[in-house]
C-alpha atoms as a PDB file:
ATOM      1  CA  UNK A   1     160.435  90.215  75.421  1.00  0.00           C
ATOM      2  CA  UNK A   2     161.518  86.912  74.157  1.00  0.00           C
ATOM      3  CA  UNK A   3     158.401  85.522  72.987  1.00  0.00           C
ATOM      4  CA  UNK A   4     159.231  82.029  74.640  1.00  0.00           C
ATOM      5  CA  UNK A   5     156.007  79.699  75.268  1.00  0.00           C
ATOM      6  CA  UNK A   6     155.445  79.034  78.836  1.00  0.00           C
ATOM      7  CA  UNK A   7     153.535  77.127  81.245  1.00  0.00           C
ATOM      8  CA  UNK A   8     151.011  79.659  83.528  1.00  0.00           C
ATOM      9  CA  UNK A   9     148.551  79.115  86.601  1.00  0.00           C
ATOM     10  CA  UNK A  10     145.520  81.942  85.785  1.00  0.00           C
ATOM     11  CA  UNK A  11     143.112  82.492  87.658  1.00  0.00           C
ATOM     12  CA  UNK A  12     140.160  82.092  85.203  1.00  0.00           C
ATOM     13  CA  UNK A  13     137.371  84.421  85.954  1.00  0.00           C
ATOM     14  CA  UNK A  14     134.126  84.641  83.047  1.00  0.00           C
ATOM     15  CA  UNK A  15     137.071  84.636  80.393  1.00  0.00           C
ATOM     16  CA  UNK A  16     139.367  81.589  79.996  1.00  0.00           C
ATOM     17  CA  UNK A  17     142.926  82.595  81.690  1.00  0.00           C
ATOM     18  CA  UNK A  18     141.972  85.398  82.884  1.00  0.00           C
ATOM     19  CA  UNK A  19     145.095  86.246  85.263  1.00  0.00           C
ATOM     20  CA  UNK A  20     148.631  84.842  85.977  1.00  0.00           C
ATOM     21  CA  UNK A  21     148.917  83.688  89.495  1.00  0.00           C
ATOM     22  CA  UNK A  22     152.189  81.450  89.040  1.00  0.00           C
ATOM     23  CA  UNK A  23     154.509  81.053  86.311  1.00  0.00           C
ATOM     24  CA  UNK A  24     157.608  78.714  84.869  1.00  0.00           C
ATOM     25  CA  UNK A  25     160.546  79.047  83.101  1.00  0.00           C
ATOM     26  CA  UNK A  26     163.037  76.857  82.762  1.00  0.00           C
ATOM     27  CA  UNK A  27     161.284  74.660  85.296  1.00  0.00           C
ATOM     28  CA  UNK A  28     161.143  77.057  87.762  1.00  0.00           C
ATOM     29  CA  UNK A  29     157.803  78.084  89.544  1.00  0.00           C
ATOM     30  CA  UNK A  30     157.524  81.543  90.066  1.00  0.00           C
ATOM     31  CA  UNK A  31     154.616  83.301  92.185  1.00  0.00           C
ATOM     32  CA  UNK A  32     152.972  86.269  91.205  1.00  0.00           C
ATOM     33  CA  UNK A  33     153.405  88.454  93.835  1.00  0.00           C
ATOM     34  CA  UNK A  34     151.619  91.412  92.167  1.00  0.00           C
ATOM     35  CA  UNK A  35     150.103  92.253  88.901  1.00  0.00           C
ATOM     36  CA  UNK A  36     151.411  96.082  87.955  1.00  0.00           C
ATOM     37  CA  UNK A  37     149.700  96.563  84.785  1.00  0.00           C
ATOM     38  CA  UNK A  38     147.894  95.300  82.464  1.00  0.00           C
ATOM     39  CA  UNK A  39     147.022  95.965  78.544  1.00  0.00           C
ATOM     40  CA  UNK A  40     145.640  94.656  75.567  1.00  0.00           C
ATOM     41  CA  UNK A  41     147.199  94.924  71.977  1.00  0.00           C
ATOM     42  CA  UNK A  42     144.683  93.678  68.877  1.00  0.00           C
ATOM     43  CA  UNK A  43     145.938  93.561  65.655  1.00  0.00           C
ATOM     44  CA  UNK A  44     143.653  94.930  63.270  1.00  0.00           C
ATOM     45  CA  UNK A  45     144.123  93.353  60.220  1.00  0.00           C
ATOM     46  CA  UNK A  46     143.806  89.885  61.797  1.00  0.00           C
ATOM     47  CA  UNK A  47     142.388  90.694  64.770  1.00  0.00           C
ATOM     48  CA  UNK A  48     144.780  88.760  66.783  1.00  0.00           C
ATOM     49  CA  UNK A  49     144.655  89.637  70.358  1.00  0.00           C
ATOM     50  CA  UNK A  50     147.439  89.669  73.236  1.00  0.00           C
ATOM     51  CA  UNK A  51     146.654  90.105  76.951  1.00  0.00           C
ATOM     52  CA  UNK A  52     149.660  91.790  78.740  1.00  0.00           C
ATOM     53  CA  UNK A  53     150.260  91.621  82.044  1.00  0.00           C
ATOM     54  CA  UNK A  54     153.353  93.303  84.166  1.00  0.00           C
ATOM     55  CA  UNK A  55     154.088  91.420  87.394  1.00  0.00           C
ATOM     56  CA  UNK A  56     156.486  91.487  89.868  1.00  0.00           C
ATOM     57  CA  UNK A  57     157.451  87.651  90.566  1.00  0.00           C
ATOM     58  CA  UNK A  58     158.583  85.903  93.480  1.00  0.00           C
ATOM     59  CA  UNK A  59     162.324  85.920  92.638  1.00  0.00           C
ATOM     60  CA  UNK A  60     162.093  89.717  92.656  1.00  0.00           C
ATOM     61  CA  UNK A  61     162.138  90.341  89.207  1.00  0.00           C
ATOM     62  CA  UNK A  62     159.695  91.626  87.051  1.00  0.00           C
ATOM     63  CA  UNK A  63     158.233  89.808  84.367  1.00  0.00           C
ATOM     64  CA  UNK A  64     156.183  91.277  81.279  1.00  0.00           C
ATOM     65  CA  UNK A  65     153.710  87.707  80.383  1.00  0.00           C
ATOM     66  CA  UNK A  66     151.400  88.128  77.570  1.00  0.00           C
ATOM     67  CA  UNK A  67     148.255  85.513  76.542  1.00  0.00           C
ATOM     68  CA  UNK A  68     147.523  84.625  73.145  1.00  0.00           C
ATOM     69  CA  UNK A  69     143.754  84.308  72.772  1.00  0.00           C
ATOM     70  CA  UNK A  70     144.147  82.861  68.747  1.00  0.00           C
ATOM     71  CA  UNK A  71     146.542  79.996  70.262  1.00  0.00           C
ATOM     72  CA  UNK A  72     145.454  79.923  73.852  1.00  0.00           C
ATOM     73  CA  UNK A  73     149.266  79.646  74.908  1.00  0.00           C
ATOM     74  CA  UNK A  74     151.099  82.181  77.658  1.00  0.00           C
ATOM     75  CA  UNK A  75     154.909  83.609  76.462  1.00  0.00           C
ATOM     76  CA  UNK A  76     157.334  85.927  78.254  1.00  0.00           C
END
């Protein structure tokens, strides 16, 4: 994972950015075509919180995005 800020569509349910729907990197839009897992990680000494999600995109590759909830940004 490179940890490299990007731009996401969510679908935002009760919680802000809920999940990814479309993506871009480098410009490029990329659909998500299906969401294969998904995780949390909280860091317990800051309780800093990451929402992972694995998705297969519509380039055929398969992506793992995570959300930031301290910074509100998206990364891959």
């Amino acid at each position: 994972m490179s940890d490299k800020k990007i731009e996401v569509i969510a679908y935002s349910g009760y919680k802000e950015e809920e999940i990814p729907r479309a993506f871009f990197i480098d410009g490029e839009k990329i659909e998500v075509i299906e969401v294969l897992k998904m995780w949390i990680e909280e860091e317990l000494e800051d309780k800093e919180r990451k929402r992972f999600f694995k998705v297969k995109g519509s380039d055929g590759y398969t992506y793992t995005l995570f959300y930031d909830e301290k910074s509100s940004n998206w990364f891959f």
